[in-house]
Protein backbone atom coordinates (compact mmCIF):
# COMPACT_ATOMS: atom_id res chain seq x y z
CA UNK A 1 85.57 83.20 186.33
CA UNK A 2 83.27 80.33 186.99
CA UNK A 3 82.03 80.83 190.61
CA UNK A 4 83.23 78.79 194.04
CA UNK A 5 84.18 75.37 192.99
CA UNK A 6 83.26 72.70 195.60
CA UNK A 7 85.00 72.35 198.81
CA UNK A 8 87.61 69.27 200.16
CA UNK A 9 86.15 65.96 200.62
CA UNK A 10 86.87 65.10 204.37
CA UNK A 11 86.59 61.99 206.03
CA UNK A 12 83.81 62.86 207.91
CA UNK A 13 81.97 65.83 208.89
CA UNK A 14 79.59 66.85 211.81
CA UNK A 15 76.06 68.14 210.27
CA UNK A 16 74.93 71.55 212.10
CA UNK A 17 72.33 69.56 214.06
CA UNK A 18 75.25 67.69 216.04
CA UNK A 19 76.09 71.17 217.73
CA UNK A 20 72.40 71.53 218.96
CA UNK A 21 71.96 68.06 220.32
CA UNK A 22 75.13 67.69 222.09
CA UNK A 23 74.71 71.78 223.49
CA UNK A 24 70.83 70.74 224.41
CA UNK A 25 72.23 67.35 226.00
CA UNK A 26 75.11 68.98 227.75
CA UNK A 27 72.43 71.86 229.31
CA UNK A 28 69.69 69.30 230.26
CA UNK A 29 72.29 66.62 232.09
CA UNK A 30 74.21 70.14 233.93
CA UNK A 31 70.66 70.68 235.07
CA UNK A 32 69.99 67.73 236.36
CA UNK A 33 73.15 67.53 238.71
CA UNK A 34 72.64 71.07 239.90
CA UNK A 35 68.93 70.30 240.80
CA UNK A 36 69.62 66.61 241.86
CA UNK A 37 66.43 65.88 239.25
CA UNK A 38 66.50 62.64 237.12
CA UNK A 39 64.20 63.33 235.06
CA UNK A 40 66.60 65.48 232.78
CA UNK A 41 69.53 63.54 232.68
CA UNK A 42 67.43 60.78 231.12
CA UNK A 43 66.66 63.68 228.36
CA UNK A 44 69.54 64.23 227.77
CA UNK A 45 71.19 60.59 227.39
CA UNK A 46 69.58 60.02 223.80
CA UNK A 47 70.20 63.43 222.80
CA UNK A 48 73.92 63.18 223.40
CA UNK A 49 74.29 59.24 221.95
CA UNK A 50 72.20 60.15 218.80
CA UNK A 51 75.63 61.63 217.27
CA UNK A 52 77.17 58.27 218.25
CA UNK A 53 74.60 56.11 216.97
CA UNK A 54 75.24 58.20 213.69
CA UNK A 55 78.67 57.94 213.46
CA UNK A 56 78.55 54.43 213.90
CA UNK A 57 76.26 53.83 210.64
CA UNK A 58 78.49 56.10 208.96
CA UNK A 59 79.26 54.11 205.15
CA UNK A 60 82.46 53.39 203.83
CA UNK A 61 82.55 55.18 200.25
CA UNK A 62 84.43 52.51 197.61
CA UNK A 63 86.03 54.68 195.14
CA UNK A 64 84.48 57.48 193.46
CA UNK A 65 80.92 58.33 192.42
CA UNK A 66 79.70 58.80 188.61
CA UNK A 67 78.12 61.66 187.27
CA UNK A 68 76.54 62.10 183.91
CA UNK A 69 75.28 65.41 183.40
CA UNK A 70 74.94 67.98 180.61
CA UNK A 71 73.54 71.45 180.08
CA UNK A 72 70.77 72.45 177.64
CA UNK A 73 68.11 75.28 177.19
CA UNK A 74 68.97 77.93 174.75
CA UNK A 75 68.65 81.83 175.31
CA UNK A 76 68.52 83.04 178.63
CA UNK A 77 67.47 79.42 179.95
CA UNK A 78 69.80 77.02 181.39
CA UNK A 79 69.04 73.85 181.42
CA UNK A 80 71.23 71.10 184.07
CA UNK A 81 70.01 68.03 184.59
CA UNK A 82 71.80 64.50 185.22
CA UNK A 83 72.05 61.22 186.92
CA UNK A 84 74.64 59.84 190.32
CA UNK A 85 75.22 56.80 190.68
CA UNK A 86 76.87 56.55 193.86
CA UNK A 87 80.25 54.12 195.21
CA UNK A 88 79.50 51.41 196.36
CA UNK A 89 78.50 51.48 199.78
CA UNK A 90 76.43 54.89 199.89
CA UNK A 91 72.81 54.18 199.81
CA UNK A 92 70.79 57.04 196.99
CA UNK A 93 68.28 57.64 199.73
CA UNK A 94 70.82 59.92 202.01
CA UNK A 95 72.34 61.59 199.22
CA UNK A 96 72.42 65.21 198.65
CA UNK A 97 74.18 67.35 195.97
CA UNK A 98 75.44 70.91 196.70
CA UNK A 99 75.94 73.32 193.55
CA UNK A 100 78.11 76.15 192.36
CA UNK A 101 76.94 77.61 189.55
CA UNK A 102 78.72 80.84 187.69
CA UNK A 103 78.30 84.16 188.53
CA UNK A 104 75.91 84.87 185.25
CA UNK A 105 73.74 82.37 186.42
CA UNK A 106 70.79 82.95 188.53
CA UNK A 107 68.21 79.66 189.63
CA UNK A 108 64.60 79.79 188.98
CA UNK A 109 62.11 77.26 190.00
CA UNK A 110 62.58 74.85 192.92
CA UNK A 111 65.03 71.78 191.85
CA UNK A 112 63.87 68.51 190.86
CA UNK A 113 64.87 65.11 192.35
CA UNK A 114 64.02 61.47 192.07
CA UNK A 115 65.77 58.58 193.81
CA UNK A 116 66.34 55.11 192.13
CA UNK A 117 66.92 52.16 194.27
CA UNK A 118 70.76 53.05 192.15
CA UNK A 119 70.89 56.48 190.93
CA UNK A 120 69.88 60.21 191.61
CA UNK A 121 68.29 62.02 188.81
CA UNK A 122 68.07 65.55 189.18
CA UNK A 123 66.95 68.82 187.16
CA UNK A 124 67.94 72.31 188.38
CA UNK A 125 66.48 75.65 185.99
CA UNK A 126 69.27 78.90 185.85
CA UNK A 127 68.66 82.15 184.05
CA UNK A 128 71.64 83.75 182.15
CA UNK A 129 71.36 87.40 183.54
CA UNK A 130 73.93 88.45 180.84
CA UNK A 131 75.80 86.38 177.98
CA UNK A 132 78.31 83.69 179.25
CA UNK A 133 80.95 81.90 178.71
CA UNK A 134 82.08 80.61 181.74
CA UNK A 135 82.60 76.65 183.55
CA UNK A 136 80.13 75.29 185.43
CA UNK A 137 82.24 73.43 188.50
CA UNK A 138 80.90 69.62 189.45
CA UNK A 139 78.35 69.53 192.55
CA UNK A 140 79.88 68.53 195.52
CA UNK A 141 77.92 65.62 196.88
CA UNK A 142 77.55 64.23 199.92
CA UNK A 143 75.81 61.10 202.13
CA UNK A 144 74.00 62.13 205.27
CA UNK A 145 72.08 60.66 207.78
CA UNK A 146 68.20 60.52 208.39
CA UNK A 147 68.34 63.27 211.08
CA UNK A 148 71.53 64.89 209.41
CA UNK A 149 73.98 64.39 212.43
CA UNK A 150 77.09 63.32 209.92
CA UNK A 151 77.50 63.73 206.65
CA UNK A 152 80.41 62.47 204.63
CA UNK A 153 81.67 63.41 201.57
CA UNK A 154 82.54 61.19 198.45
CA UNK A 155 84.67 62.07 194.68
CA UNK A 156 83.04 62.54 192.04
CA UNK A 157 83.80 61.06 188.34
CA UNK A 158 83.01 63.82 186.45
CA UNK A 159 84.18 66.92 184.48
CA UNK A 160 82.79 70.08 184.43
CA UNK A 161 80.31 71.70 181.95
CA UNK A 162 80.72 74.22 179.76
CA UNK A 163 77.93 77.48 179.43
CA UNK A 164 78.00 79.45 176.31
CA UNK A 165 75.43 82.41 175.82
CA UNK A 166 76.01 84.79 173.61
CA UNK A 167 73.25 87.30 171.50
CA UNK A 168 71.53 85.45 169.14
CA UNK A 169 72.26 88.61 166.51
CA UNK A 170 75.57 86.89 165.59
CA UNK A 171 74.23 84.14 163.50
CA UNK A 172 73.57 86.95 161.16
CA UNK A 173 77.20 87.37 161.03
CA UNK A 174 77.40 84.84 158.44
CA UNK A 175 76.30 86.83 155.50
CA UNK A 176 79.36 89.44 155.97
CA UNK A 177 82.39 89.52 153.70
CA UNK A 178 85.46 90.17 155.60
CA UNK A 179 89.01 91.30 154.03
CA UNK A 180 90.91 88.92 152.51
CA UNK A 181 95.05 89.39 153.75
CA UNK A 182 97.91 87.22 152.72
CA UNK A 183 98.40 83.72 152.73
CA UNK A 184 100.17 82.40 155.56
CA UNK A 185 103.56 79.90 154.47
CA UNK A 186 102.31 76.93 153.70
CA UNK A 187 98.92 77.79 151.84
CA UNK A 188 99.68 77.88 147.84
CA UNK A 189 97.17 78.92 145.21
CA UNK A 190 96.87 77.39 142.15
CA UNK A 191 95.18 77.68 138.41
CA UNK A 192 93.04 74.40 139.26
CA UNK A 193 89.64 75.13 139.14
CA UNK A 194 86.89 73.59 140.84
CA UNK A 195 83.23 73.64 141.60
CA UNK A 196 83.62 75.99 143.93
CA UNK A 197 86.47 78.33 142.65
CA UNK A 198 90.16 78.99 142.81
CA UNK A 199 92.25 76.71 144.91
CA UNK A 200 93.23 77.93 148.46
CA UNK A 201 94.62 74.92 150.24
CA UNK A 202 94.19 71.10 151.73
CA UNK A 203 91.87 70.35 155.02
CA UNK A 204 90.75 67.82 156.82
CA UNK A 205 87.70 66.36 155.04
CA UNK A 206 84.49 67.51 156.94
CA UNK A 207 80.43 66.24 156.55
CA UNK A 208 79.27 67.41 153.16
CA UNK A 209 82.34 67.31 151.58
CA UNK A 210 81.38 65.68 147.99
CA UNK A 211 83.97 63.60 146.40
CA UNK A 212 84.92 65.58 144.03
CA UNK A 213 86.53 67.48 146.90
CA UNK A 214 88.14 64.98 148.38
CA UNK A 215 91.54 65.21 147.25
CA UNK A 216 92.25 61.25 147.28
CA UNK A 217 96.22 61.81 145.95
CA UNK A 218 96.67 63.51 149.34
CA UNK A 219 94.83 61.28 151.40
CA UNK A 220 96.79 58.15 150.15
CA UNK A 221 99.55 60.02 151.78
CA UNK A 222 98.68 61.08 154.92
CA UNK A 223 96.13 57.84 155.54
CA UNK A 224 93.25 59.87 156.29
CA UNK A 225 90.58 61.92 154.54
CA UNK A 226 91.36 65.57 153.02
CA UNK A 227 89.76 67.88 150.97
CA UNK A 228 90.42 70.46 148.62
CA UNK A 229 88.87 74.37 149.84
CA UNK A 230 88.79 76.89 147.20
CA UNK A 231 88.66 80.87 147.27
CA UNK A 232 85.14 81.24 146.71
CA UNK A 233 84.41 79.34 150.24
CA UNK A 234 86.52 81.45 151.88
CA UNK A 235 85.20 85.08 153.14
CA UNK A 236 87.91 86.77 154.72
CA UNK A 237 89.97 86.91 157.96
CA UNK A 238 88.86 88.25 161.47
CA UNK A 239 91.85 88.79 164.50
CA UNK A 240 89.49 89.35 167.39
CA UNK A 241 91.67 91.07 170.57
CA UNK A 242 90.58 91.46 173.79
CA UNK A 243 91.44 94.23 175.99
CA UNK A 244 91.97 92.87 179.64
CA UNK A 245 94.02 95.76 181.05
CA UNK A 246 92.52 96.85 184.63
CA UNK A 247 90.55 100.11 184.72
CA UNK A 248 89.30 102.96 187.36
CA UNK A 249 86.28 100.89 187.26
CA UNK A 250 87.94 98.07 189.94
CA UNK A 251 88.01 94.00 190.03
CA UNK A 252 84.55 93.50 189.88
CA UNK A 253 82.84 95.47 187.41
CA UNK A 254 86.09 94.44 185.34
CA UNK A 255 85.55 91.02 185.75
CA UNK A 256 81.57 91.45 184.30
CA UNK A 257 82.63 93.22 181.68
CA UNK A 258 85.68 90.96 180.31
CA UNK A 259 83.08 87.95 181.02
CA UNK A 260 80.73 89.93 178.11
CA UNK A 261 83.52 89.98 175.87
CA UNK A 262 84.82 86.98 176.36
CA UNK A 263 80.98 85.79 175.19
CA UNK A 264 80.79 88.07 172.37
CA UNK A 265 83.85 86.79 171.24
CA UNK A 266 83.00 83.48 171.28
CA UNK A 267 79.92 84.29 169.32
CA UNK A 268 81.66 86.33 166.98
CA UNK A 269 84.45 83.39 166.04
CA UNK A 270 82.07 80.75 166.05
CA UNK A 271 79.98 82.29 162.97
CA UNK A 272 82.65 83.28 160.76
CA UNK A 273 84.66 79.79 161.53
CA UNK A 274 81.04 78.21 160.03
CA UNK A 275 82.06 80.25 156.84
CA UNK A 276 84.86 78.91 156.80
CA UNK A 277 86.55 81.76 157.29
CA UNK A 278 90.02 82.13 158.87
CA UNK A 279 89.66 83.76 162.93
CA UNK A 280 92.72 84.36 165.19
CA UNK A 281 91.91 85.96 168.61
CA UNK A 282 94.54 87.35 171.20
CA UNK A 283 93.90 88.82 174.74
CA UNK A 284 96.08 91.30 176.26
CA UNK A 285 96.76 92.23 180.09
CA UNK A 286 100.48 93.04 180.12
CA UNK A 287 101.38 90.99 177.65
CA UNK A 288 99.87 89.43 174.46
CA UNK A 289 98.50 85.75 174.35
CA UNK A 290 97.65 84.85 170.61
CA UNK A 291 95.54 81.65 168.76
CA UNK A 292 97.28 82.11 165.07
CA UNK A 293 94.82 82.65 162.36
CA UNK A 294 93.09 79.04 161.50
CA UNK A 295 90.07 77.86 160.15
CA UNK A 296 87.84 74.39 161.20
CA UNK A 297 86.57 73.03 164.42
CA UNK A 298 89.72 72.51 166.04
CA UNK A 299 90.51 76.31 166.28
CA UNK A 300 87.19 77.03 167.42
CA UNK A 301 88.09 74.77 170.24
CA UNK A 302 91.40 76.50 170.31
CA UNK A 303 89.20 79.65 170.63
CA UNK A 304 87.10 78.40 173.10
CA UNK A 305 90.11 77.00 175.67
CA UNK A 306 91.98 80.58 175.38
CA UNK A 307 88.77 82.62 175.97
CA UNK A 308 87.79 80.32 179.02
CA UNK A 309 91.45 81.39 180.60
CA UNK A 310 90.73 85.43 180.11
CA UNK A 311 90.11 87.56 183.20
CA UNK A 312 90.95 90.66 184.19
CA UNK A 313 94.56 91.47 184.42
CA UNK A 314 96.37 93.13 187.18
CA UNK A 315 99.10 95.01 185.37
CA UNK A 316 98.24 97.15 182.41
CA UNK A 317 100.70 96.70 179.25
CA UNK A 318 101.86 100.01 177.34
CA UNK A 319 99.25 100.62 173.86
CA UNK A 320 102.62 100.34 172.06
CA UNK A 321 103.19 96.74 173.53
CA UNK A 322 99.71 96.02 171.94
CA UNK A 323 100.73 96.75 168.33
CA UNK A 324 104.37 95.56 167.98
CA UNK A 325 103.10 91.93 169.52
CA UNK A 326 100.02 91.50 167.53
CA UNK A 327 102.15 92.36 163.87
CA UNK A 328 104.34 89.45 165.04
CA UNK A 329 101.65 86.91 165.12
CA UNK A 330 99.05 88.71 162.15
CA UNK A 331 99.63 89.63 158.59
CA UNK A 332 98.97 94.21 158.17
CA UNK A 333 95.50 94.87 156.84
CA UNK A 334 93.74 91.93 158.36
CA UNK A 335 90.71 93.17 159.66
CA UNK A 336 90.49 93.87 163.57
CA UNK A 337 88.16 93.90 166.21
CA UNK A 338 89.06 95.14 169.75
CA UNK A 339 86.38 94.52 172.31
CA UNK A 340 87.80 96.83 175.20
CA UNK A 341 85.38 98.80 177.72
CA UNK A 342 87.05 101.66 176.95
CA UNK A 343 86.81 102.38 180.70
CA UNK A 344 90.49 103.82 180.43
CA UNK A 345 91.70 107.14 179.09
CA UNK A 346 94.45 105.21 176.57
CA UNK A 347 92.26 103.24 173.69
CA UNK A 348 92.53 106.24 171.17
CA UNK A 349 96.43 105.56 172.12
CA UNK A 350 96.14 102.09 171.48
CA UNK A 351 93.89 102.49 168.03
CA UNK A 352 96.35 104.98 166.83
CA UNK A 353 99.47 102.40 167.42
CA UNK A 354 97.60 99.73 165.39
CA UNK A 355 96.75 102.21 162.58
CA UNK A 356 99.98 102.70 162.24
CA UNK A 357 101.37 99.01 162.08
CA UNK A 358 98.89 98.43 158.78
CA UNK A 359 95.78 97.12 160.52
CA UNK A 360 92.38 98.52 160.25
CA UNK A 361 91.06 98.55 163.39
CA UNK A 362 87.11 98.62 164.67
CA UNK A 363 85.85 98.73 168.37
CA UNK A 364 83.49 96.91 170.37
CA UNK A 365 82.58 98.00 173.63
CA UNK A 366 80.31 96.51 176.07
CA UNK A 367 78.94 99.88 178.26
CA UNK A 368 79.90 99.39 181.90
CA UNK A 369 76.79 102.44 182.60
CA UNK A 370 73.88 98.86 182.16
CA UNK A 371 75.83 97.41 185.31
CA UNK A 372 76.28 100.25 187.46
CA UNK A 373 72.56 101.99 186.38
CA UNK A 374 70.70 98.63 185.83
CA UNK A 375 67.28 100.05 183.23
CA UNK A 376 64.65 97.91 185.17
CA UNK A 377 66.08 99.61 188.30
CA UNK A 378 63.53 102.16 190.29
CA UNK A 379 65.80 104.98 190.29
CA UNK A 380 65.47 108.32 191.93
CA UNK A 381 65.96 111.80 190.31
CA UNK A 382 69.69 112.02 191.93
CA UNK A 383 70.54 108.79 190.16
CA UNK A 384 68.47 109.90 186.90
CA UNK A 385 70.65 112.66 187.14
CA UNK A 386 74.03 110.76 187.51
CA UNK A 387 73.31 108.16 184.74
CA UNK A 388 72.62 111.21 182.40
CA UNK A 389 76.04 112.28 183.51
CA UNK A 390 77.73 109.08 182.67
CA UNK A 391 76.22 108.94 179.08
CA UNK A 392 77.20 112.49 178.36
CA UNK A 393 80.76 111.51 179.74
CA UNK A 394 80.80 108.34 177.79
CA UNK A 395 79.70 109.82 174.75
CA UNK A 396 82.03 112.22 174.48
CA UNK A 397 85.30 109.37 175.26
CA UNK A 398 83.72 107.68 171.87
CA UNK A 399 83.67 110.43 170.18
CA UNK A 400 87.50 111.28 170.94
CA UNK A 401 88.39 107.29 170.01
CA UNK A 402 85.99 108.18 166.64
CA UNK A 403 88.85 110.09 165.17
CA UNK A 404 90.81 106.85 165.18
CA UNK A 405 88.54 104.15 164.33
CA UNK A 406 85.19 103.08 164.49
CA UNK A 407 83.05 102.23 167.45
CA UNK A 408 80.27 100.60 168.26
CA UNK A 409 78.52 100.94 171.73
CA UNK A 410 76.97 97.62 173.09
CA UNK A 411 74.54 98.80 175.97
CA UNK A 412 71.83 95.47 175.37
CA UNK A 413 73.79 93.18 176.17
CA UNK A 414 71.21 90.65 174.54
CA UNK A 415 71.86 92.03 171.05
CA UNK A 416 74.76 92.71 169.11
CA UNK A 417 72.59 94.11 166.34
CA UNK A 418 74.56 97.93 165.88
CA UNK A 419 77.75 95.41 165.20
CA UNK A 420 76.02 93.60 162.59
CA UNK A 421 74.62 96.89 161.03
CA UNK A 422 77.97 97.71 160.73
CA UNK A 423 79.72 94.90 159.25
CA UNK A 424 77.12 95.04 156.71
CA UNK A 425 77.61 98.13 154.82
CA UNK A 426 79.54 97.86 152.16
CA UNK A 427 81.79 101.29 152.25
CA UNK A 428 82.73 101.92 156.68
CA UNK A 429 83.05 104.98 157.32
CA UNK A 430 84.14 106.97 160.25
CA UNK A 431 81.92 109.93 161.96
CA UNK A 432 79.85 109.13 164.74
CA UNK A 433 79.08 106.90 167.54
CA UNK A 434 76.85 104.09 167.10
């Protein structure tokens, strides 16, 4: 999911310079005894004691090194820059810093670094190939010396970062009124008006709460500041459920596509939660892993934690499975978005089941032809030929999942605009691909 992390610290470690010196020092003193010749065993002698000179100057790392670093940019840009300050012990001059980033993420532009007579500063430019969501592991760093014969490695004090990229379409999201289901136990409405409508329930007090939504009887009780929401703040409830199951299409074309969804998703959750509105998201492999439906920050982090844990399965739960789990965890009628390649021959199967446990099902699915036929691609007329195959096939599979719910095709991966077409009419209809 996020790319090789960084190897073991050891000890110490011979640089790939070592080999050459000792092999060149080893060749130059065996010629000298076969030829009886001075002169090159007195070439050889400092290329064979150069690794011992090195390993004798070798530091003594004292406890771990600290990293601040962060990730910024916005779109396709990715931003990492930071600062090492090294143990204590390791000089900044013969330090070096070895990264790993994710699989989406592509570098552009030579890295930038400056040494301090304390720190290393350093700037490194990515480009998101496709939306993310994905870890980005901590550098491995390590001190060498001037001619790189040793090199040893030293901890570092720091966590790793998290990259979220998703279309920028979804912020548009925001506008569209969603379903409104049952209230879960727990949630009470009540005749009390407000400025903002009928009452729905208590929260946690937010920035730009007024006080007149502060509900102060409640927060003497529990010590801390809550708020009153009402129904008018409130647009609806969203269960977002990923499809992980394997398909024909093998571990590594799976493994792009769940990382799209897994962004998408993200997206998706993040503008309705800044609605306010209630978003519960489950993944399924062979089983079903839910987040309950919640509203607020703390399920977007919720969200965020269960998303970063998704890859592809490796055993493929029955369509039934599917609908009798996810009516255990979600009230019937709440509306439902699967985002599912639809790479297997069982998702009008798996629509049907959830039609028939009460919930209204639509489809998102991220086209698997963009990775295998890539547009900016030069292509030749056999492989013109087989990519007009595969949208002919493809087209007709969403046209068979059609008769059970809606679908909408996502072949730009850099716009989730036919979704928010969508969710915008008023009255959805089934009767074509989008």
């Amino acid at each position: 999911m996020s790319g090789p992390g960084p190897l073991a610290e050891d000890p110490v470690r011979w640089g790939p310079i070592t080999v050459g010196l000792l092999a060149g020092g080893g060749f130059l003193a065996a010629a000298g005894l076969y030829l009886h010749d001075a002169v090159p065993l007195f070439l050889a002698i400092p290329l064979l004691i150069a690794p011992l000179l090195a390993i004798a100057q070798v530091p003594r790392p004292v406890g771990p090194g600290e990293l601040r670093w962060s990730a910024g940019g916005s779109g396709k840009e990715v931003l990492v820059e930071g600062t090492l300050s090294p143990p204590e012990g390791i000089s900044p001059d013969g330090v070096a810093l070895e990264f790993f980033p994710p699989a989406p993420l592509e570098e552009v532009g030579p890295p930038i670094v400056r040494r301090t007579a304390t720190t290393v500063e350093f700037r490194r430019e990515y480009s998101a190939v496709r939306p993310c969501l994905a870890l980005f592991p901590r550098p491995r760093a390590v001190w060498r010396d001037p001619i790189g014969c040793v090199e040893v490695p030293f901890p570092l004090d720091a966590p790793a970062i998290r990259i979220e990229r998703y279309p920028p379409e979804v912020s548009r999201l925001r506008a569209t009124h969603l379903r409104r289901t049952t209230v879960f136990p727990g949630e009470v409405r009540s005749r009390q008006r407000g400025g903002a409508g009928d009452f729905f329930a208590i929260r946690p007090s937010t920035v730009g709460d007024t006080p007149k939504q502060i509900n102060w009887r409640a927060t003497a009780r529990a010590g801390t500041l809550l708020a009153n929401e009402y129904q008018v703040e409130r647009t609806g409830d969203l269960v977002l459920v990923l499809d992980l199951r394997p398909t024909p299409l093998g571990p590594r074309r799976d493994g792009e596509l769940v990382a799209l969804a897994r962004s998408a998703a993200l997206g998706i959750a993040s503008a309705f939660l800044q609605e306010k509105a209630r978003v519960g998201v489950a993944i399924f492999d062979e089983y079903l892993t839910p987040v309950p439906l919640a509203s607020g920050r703390a399920q977007r982090f919720r969200i965020q934690e269960l998303l970063l844990r998704a890859v592809p399965g490796t055993v493929s739960g029955p369509p039934e499975r599917l609908a009798v789990s996810l009516a255990r965890y979600y009230p019937r009628g709440v509306t439902t978005l699967l985002i599912s390649s639809m790479a297997g021959e069982d998702t009008p199967l798996v629509l049907a089941h959830l039609r028939r446990r009460g919930f209204s099902p639509m489809v998102l699915t991220p086209s698997p032809i963009p990775l295998i036929l890539p547009k900016d691609a030069a292509l030749q007329r056999p492989e013109l030929l087989a990519g007009r195959l595969l949208h002919l096939a493809r087209r007709r599979q969403l046209a068979t999942a059609w008769e059970e719910a809606p679908v909408i095709e996502w072949e730009e991966y850099w716009s989730l605009a036919p979704l928010v077409r969508f969710l915008a009419q008023p009255l959805r209809r089934t009767g074509g691909a989008t």
